[in-house]
PDB file of N, CA and C in Angstrom:
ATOM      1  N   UNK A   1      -8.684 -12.971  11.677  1.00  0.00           N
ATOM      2  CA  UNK A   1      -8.653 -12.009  10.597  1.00  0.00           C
ATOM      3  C   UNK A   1     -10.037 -11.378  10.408  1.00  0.00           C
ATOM      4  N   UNK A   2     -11.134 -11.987  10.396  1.00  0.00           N
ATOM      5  CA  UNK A   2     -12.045 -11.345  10.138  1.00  0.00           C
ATOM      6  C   UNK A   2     -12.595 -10.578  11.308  1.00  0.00           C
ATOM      7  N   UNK A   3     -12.471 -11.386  12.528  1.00  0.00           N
ATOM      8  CA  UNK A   3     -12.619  -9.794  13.698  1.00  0.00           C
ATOM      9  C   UNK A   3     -11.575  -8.659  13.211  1.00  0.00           C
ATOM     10  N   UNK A   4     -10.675  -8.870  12.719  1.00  0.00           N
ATOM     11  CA  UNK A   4     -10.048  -7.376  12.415  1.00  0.00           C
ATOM     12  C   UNK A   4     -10.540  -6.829  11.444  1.00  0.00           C
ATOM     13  N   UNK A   5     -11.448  -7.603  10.760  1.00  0.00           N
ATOM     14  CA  UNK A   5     -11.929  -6.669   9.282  1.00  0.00           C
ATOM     15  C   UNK A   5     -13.103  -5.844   9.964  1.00  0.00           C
ATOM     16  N   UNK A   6     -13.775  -6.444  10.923  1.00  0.00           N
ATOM     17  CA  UNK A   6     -15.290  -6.237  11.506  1.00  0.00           C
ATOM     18  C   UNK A   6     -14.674  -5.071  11.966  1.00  0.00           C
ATOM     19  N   UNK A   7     -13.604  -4.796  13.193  1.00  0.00           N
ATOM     20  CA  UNK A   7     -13.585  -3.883  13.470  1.00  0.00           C
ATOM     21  C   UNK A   7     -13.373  -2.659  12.794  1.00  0.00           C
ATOM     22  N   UNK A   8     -12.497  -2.744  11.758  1.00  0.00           N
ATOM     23  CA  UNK A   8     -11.832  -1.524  10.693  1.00  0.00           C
ATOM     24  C   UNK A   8     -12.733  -1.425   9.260  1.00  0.00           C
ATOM     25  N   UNK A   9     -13.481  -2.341   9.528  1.00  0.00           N
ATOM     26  CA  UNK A   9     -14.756  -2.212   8.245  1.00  0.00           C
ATOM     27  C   UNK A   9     -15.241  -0.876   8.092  1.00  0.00           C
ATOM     28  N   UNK A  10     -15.686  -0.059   8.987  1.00  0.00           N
ATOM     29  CA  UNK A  10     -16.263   1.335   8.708  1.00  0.00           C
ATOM     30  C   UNK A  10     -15.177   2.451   8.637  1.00  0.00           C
ATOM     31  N   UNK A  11     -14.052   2.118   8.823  1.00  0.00           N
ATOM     32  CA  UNK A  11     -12.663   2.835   8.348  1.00  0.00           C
ATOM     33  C   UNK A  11     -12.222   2.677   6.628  1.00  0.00           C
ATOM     34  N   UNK A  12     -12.890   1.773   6.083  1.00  0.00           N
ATOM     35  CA  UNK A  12     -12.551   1.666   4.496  1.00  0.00           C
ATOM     36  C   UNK A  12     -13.317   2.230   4.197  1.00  0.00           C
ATOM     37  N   UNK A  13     -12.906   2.555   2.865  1.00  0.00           N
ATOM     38  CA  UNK A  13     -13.614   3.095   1.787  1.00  0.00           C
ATOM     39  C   UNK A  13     -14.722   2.631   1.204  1.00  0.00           C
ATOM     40  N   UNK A  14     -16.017   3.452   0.900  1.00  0.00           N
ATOM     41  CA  UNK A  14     -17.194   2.286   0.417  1.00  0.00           C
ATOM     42  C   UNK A  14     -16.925   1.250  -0.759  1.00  0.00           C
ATOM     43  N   UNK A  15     -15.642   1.581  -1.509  1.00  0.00           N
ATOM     44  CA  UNK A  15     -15.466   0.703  -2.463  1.00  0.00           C
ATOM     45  C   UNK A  15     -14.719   0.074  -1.997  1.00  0.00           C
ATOM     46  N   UNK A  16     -13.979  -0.505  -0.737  1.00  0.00           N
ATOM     47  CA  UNK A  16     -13.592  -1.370  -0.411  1.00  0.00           C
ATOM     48  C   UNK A  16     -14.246  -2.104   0.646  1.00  0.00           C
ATOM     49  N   UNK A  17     -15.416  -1.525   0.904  1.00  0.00           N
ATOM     50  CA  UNK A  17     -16.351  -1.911   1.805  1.00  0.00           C
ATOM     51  C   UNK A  17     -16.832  -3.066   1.426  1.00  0.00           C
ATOM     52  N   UNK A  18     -17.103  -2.801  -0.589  1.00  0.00           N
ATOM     53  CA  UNK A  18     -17.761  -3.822  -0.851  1.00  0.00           C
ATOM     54  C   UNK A  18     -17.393  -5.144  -1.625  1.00  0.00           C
ATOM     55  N   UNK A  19     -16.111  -5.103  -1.820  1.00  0.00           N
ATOM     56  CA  UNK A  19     -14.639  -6.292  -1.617  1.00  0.00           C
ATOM     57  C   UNK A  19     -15.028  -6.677  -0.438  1.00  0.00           C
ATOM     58  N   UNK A  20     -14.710  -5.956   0.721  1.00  0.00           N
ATOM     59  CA  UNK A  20     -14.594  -6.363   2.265  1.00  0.00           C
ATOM     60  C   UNK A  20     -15.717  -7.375   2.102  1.00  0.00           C
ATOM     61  N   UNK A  21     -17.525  -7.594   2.128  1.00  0.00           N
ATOM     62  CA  UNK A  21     -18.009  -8.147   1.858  1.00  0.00           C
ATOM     63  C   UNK A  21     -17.918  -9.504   1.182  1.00  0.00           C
ATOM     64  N   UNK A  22     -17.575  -9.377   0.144  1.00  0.00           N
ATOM     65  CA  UNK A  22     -17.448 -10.423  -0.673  1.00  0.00           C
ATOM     66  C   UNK A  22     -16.626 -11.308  -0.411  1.00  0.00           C
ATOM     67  N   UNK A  23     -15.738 -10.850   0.293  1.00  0.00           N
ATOM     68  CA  UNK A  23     -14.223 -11.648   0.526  1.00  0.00           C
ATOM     69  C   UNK A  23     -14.975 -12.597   2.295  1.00  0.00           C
ATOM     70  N   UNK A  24     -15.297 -11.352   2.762  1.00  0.00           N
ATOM     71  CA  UNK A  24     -16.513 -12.158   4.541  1.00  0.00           C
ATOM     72  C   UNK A  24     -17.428 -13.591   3.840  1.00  0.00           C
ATOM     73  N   UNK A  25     -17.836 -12.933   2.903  1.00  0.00           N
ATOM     74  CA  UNK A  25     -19.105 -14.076   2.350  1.00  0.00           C
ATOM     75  C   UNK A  25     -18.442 -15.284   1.950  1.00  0.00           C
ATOM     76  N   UNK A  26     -17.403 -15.500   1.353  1.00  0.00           N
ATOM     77  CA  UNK A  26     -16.883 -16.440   0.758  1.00  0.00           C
ATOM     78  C   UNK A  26     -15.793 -17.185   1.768  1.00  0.00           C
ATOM     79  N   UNK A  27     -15.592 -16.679   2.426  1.00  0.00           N
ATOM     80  CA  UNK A  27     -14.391 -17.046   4.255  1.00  0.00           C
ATOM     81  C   UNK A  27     -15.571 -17.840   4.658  1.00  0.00           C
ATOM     82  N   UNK A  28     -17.276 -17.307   5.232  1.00  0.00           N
ATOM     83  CA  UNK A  28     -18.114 -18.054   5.819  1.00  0.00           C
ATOM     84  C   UNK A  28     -18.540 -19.011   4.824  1.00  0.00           C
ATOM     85  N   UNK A  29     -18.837 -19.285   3.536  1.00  0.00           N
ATOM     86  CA  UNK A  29     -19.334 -20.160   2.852  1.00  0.00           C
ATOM     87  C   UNK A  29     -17.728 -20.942   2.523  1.00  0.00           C
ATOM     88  N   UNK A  30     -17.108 -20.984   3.144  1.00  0.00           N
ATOM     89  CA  UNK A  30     -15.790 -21.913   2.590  1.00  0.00           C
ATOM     90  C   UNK A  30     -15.460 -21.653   1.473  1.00  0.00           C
ATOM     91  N   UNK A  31     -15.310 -21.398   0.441  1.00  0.00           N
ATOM     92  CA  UNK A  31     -14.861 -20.849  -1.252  1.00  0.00           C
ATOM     93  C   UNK A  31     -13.384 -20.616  -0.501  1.00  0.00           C
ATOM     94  N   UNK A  32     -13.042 -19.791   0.316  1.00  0.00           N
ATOM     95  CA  UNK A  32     -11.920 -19.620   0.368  1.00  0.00           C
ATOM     96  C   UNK A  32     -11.040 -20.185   1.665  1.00  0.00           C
ATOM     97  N   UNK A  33      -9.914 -20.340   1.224  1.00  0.00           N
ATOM     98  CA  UNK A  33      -8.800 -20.848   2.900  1.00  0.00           C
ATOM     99  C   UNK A  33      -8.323 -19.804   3.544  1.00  0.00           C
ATOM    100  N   UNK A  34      -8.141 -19.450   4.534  1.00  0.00           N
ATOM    101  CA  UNK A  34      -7.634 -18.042   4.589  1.00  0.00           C
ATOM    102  C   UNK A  34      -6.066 -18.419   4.491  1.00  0.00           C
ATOM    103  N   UNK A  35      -5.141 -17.388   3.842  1.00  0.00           N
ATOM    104  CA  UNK A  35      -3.601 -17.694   4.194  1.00  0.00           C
ATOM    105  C   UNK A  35      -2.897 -17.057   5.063  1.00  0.00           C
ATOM    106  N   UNK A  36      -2.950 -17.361   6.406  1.00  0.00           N
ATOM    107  CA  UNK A  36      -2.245 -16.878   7.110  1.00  0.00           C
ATOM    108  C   UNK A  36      -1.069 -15.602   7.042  1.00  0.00           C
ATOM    109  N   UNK A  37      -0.417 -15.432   5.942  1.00  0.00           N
ATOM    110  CA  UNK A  37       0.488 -14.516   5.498  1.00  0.00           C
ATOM    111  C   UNK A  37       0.116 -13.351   4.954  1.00  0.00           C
ATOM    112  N   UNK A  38      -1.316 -13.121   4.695  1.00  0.00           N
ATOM    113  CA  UNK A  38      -1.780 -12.186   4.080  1.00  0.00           C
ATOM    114  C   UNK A  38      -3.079 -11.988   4.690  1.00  0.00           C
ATOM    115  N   UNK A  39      -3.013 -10.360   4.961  1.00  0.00           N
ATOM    116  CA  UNK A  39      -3.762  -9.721   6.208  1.00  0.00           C
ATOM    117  C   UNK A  39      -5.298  -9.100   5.119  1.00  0.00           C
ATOM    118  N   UNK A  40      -5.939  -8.812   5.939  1.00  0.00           N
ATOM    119  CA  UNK A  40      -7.567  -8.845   5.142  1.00  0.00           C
ATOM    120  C   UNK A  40      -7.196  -7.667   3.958  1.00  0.00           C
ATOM    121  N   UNK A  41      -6.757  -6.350   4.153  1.00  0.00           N
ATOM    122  CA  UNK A  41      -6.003  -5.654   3.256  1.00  0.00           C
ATOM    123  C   UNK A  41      -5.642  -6.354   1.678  1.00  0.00           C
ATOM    124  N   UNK A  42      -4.953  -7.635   1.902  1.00  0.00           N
ATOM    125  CA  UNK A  42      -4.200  -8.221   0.941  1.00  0.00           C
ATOM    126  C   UNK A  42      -5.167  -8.502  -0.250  1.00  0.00           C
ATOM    127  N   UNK A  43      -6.212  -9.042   1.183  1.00  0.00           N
ATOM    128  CA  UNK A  43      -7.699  -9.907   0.796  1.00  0.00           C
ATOM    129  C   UNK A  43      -8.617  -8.862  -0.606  1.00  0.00           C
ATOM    130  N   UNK A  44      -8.525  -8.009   0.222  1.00  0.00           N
ATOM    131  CA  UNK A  44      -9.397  -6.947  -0.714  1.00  0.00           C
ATOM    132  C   UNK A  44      -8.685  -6.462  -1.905  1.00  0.00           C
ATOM    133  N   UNK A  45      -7.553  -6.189  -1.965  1.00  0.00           N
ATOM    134  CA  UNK A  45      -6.756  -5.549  -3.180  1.00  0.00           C
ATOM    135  C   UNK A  45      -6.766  -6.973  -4.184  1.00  0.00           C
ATOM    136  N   UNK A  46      -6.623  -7.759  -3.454  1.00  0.00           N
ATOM    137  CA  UNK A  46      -7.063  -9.128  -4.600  1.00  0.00           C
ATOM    138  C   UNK A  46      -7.994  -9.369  -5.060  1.00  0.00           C
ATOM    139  N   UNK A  47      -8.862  -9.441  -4.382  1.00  0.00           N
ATOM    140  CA  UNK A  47     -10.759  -9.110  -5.188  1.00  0.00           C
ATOM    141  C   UNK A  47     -10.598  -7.876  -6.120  1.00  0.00           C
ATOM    142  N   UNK A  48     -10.141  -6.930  -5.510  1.00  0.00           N
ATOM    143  CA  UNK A  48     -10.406  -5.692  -6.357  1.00  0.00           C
ATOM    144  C   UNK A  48      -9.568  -5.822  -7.624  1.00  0.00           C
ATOM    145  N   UNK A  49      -8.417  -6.298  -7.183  1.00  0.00           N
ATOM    146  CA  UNK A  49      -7.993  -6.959  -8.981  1.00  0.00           C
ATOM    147  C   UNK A  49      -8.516  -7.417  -9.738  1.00  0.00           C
ATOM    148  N   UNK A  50      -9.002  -8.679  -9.191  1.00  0.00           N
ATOM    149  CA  UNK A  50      -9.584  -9.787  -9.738  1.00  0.00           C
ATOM    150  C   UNK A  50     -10.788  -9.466 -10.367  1.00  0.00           C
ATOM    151  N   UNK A  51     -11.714  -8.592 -10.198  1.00  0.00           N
ATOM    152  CA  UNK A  51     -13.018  -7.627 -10.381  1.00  0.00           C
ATOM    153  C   UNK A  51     -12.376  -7.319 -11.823  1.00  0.00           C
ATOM    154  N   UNK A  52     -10.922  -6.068 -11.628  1.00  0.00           N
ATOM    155  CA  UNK A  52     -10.899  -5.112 -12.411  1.00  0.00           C
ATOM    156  C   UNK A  52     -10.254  -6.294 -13.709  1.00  0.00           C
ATOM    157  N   UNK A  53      -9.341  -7.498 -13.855  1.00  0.00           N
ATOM    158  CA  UNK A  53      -9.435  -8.481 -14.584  1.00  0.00           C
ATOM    159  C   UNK A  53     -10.601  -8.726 -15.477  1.00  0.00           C
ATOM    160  N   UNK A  54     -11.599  -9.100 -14.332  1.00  0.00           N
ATOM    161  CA  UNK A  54     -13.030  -9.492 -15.387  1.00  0.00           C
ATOM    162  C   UNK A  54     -13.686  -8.674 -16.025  1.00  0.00           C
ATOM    163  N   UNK A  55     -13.636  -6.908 -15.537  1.00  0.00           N
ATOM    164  CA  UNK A  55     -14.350  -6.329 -16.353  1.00  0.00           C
ATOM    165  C   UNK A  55     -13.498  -5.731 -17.724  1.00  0.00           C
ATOM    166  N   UNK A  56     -12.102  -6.002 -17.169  1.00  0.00           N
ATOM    167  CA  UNK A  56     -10.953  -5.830 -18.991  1.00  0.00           C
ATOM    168  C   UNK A  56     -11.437  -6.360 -19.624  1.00  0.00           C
ATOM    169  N   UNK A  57     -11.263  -7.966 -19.221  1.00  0.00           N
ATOM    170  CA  UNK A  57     -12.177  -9.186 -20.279  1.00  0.00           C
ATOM    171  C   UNK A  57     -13.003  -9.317 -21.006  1.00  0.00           C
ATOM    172  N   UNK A  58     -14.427  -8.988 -20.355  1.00  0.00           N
ATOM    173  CA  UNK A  58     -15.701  -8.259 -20.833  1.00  0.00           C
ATOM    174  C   UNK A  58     -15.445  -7.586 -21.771  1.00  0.00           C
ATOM    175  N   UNK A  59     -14.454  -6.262 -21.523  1.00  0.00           N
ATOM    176  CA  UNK A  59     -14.579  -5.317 -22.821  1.00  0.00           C
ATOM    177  C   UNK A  59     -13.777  -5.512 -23.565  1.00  0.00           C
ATOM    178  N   UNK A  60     -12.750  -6.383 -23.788  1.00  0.00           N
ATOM    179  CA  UNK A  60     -11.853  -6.938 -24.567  1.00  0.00           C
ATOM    180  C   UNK A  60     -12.807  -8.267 -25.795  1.00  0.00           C
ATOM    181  N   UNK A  61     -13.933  -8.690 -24.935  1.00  0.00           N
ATOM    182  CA  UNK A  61     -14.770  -9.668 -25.109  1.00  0.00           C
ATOM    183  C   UNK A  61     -15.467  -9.417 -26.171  1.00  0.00           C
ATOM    184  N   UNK A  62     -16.137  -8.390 -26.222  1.00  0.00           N
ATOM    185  CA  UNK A  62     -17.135  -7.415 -26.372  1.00  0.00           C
ATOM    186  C   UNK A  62     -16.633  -6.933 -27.486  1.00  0.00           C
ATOM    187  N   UNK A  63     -15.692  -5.947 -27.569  1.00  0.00           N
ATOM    188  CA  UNK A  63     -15.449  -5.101 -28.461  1.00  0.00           C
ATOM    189  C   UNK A  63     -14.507  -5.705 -29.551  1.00  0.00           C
ATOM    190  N   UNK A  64     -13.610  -6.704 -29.091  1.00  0.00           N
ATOM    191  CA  UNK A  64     -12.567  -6.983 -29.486  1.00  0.00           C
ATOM    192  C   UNK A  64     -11.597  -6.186 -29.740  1.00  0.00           C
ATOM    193  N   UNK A  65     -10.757  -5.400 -28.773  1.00  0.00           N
ATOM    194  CA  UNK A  65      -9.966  -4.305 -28.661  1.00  0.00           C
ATOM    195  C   UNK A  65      -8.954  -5.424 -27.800  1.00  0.00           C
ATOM    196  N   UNK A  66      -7.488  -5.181 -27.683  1.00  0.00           N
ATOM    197  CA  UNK A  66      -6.549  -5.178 -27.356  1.00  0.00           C
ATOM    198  C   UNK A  66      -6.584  -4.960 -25.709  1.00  0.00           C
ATOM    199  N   UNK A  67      -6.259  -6.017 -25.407  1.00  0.00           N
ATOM    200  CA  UNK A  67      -6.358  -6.040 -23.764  1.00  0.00           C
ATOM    201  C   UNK A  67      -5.036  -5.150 -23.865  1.00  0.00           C
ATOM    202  N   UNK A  68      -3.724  -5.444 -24.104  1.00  0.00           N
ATOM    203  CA  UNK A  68      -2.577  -4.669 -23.156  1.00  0.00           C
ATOM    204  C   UNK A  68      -2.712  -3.134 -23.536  1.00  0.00           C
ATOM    205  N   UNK A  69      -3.484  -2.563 -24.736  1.00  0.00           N
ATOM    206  CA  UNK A  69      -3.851  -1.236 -25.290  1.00  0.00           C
ATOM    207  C   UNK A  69      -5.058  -0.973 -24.514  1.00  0.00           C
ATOM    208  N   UNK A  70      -5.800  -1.392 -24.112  1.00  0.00           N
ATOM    209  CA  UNK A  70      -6.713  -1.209 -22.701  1.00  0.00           C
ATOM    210  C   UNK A  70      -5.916  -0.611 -21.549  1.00  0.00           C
ATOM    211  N   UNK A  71      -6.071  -1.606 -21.524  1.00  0.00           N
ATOM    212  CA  UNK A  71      -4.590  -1.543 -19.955  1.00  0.00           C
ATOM    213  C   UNK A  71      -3.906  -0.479 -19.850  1.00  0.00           C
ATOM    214  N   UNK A  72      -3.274   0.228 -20.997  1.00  0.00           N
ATOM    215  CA  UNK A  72      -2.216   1.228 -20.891  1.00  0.00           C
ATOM    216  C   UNK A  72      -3.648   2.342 -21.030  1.00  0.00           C
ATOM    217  N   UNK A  73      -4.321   2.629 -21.672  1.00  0.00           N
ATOM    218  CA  UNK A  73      -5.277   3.082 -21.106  1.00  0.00           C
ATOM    219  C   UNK A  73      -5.804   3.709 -20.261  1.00  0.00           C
ATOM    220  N   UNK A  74      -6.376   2.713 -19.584  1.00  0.00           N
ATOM    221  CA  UNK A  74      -7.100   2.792 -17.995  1.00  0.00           C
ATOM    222  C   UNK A  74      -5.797   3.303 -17.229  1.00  0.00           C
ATOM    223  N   UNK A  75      -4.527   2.566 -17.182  1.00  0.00           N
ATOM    224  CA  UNK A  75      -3.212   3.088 -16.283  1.00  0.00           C
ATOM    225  C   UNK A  75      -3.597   4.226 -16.553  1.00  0.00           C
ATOM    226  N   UNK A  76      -3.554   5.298 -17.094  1.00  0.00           N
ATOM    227  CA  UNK A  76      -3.412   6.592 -17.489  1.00  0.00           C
ATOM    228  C   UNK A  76      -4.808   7.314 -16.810  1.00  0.00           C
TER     229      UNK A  76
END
């Protein structure tokens, strides 16, 4: 999997460039298992969730505003 990311790495987008990264760093430092069923693609849209999760949080944190009134929000 990750020779396929190496190769198609400069085919993503710089903002998925830098998921792509994070997700490489954590495959070589063990943090993660890879799952066979889910292709580096999968890998990145899950970080990039997981990102966009923590920074709801933060401002849900912060402000004390309504995460699902956020949410509908940002959807928009």
């Amino acid at each position: 999997m990750l020779k396929d990311l190496h190769k198609s790495y400069s085919m993503l987008p710089r903002v998925q460039q830098k998921y792509a990264n994070l997700f490489i760093s954590d495959v070589q430092s063990g943090e993660i298992t890879i799952d066979p069923t889910m292709t580096f693609r999968d890998y990145i849209a899950l970080y990039m969730r997981k990102s966009e999760d923590a920074r709801i949080a933060r401002i849900v944190r912060r402000l004390g505003c309504y995460e699902n009134l956020l949410r509908k929000l940002l959807d928009r």
